[in-house]
C-alpha atoms as a PDB file:
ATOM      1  CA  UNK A   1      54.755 251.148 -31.047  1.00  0.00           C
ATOM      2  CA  UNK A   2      56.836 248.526 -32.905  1.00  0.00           C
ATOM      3  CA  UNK A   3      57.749 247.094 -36.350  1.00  0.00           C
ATOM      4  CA  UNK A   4      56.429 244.026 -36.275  1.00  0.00           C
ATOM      5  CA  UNK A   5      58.320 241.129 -38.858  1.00  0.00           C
ATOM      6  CA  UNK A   6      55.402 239.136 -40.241  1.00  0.00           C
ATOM      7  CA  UNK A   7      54.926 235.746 -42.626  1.00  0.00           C
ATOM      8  CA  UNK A   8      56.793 236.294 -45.792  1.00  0.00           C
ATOM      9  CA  UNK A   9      59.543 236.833 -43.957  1.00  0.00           C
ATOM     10  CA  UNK A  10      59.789 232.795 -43.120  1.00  0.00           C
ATOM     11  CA  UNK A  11      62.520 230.802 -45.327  1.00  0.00           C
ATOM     12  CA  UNK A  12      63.370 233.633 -47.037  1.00  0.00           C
ATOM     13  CA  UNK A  13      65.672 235.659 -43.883  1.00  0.00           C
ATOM     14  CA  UNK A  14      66.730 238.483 -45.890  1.00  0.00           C
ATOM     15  CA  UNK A  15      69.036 240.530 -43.134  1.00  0.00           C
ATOM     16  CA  UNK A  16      69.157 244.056 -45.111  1.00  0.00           C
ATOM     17  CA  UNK A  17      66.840 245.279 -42.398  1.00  0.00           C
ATOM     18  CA  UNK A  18      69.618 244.454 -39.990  1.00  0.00           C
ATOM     19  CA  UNK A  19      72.123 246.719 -41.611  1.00  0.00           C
ATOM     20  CA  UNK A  20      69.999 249.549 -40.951  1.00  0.00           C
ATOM     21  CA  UNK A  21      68.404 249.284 -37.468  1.00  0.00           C
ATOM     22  CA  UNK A  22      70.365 251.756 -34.925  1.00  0.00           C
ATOM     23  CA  UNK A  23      69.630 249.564 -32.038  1.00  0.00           C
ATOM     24  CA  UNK A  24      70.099 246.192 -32.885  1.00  0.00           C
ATOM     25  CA  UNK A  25      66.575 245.222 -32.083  1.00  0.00           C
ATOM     26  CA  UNK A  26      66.400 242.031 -34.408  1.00  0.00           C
ATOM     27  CA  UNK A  27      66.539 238.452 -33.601  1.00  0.00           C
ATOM     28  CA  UNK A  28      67.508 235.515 -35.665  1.00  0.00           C
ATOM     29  CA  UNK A  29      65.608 231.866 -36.110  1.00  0.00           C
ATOM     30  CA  UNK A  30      66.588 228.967 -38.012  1.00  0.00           C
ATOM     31  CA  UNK A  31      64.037 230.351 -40.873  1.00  0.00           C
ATOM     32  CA  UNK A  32      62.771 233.502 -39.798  1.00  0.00           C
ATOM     33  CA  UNK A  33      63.606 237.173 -38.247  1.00  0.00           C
ATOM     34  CA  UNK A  34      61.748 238.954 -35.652  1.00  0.00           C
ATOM     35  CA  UNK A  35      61.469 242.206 -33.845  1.00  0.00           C
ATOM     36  CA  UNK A  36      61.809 242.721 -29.584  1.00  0.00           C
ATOM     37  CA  UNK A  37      59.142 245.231 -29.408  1.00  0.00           C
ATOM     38  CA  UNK A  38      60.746 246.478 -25.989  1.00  0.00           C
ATOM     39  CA  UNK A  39      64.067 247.388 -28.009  1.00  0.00           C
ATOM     40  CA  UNK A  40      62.032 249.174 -31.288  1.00  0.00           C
ATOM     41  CA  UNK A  41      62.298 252.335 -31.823  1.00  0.00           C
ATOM     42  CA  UNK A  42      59.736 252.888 -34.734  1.00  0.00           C
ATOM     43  CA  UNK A  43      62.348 254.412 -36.573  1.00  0.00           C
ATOM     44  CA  UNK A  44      61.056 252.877 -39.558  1.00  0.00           C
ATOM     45  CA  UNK A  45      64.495 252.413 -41.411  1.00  0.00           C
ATOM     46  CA  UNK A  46      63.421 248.558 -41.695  1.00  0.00           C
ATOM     47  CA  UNK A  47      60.433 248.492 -43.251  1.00  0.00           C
ATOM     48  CA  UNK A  48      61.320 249.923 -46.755  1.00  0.00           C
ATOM     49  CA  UNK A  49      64.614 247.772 -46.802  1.00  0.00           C
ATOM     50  CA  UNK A  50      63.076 244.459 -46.363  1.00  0.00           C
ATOM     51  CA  UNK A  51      63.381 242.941 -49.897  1.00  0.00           C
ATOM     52  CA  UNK A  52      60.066 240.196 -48.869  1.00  0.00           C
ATOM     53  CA  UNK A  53      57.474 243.289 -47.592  1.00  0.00           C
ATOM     54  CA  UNK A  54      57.551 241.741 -44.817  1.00  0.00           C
ATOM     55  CA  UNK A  55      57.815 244.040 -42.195  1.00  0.00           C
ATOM     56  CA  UNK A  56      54.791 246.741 -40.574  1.00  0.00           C
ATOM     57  CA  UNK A  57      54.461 248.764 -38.370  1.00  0.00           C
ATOM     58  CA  UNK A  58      52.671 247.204 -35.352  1.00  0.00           C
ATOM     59  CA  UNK A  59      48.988 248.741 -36.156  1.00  0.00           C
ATOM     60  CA  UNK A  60      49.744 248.055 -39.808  1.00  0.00           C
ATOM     61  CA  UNK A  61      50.072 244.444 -39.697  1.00  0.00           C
ATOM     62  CA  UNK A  62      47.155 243.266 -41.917  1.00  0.00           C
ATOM     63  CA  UNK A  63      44.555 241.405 -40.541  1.00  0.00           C
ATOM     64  CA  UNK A  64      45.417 237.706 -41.467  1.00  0.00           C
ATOM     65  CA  UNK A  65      48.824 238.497 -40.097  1.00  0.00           C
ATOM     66  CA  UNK A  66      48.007 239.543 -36.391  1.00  0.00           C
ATOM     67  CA  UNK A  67      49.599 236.245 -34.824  1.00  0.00           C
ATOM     68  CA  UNK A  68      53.038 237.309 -35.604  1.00  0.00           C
ATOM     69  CA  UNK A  69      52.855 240.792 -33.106  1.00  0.00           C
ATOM     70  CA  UNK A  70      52.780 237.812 -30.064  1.00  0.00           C
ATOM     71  CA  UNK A  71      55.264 235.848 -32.102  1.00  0.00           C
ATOM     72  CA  UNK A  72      57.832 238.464 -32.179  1.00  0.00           C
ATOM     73  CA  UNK A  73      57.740 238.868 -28.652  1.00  0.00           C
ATOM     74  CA  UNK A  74      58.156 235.842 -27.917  1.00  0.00           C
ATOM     75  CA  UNK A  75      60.499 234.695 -29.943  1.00  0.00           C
ATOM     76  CA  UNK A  76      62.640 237.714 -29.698  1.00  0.00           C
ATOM     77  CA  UNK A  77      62.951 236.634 -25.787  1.00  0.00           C
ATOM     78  CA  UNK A  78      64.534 233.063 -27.226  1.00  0.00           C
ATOM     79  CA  UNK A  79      66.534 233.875 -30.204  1.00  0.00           C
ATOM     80  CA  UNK A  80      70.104 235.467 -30.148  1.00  0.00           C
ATOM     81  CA  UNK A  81      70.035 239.335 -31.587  1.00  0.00           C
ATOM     82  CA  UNK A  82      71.535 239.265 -35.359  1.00  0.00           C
ATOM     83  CA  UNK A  83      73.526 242.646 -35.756  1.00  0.00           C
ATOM     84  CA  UNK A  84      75.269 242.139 -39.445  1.00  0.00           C
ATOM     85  CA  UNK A  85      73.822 241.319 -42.689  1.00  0.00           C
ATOM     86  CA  UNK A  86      73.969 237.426 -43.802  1.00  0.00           C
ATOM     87  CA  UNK A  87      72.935 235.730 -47.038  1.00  0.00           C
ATOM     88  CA  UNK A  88      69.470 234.799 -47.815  1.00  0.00           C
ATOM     89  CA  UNK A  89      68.375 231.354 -47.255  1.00  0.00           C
ATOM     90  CA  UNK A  90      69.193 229.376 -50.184  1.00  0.00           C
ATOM     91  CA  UNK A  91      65.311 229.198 -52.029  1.00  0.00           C
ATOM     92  CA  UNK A  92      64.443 232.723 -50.807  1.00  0.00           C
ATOM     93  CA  UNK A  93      63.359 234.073 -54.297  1.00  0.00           C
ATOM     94  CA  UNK A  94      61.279 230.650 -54.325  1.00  0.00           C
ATOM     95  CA  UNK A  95      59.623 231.376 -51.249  1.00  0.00           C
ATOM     96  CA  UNK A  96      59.444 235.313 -51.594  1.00  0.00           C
ATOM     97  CA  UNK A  97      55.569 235.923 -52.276  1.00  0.00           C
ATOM     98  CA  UNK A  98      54.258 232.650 -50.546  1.00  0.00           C
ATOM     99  CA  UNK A  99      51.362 232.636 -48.607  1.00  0.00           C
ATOM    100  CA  UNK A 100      50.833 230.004 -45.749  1.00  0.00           C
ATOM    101  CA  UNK A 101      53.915 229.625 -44.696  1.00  0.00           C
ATOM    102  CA  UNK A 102      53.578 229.900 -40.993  1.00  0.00           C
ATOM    103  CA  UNK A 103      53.249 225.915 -40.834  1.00  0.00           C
ATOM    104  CA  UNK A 104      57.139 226.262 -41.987  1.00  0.00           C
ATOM    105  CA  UNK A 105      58.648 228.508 -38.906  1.00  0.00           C
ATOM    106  CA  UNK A 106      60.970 226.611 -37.200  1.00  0.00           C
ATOM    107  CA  UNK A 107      61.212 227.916 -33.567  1.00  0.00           C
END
């Protein structure tokens, strides 16, 4: 089973779950993270560092929020792995808490 990166997650990109994944198992998009569910461990270091609340494990991912276990695999197939902490997007704290934001994920 994997962590799964879910909805609040896009145009906010807050990396401290980077800094603390042993295998390097997240990927980076314009406006969003995800997870390669081939490379998770279920370590769970990620989940309580992710500033948005953004992150579950795979059969935690609430029910409105099922989409994005298909979405991180795919997208973790097309985006380049992120291995070191970066800055926020600029408006993160704005967009921390948002809800229907999935019409904003740039792929």
């Amino acid at each position: 089973m994997a962590f799964v990166v879910t909805e609040n997650c896009i145009k906010c990109k807050f990396t401290d779950c980077v800094d603390v994944c042993p295998v390097d198992c997240f990927h980076e998009g314009p406006n969003f993270l995800v997870i390669d569910p081939d490379e998770c461990i279920d370590c769970t270091l990620c989940e309580p560092e992710c500033p948005a609340n953004a992150i579950f494990a795979e059969d935690e991912v609430p029910d409105d929020q099922q989409q994005f276990i298909a979405l991180n695999a795919e997208l973790s197939k097309k985006w380049p792995t992120i291995t070191e902490v970066k800055g926020a997007l600029p408006e993160a704290d704005d967009w921390n808490g948002k809800a229907n934001k999935i019409q904003y994920l740039e792929k």
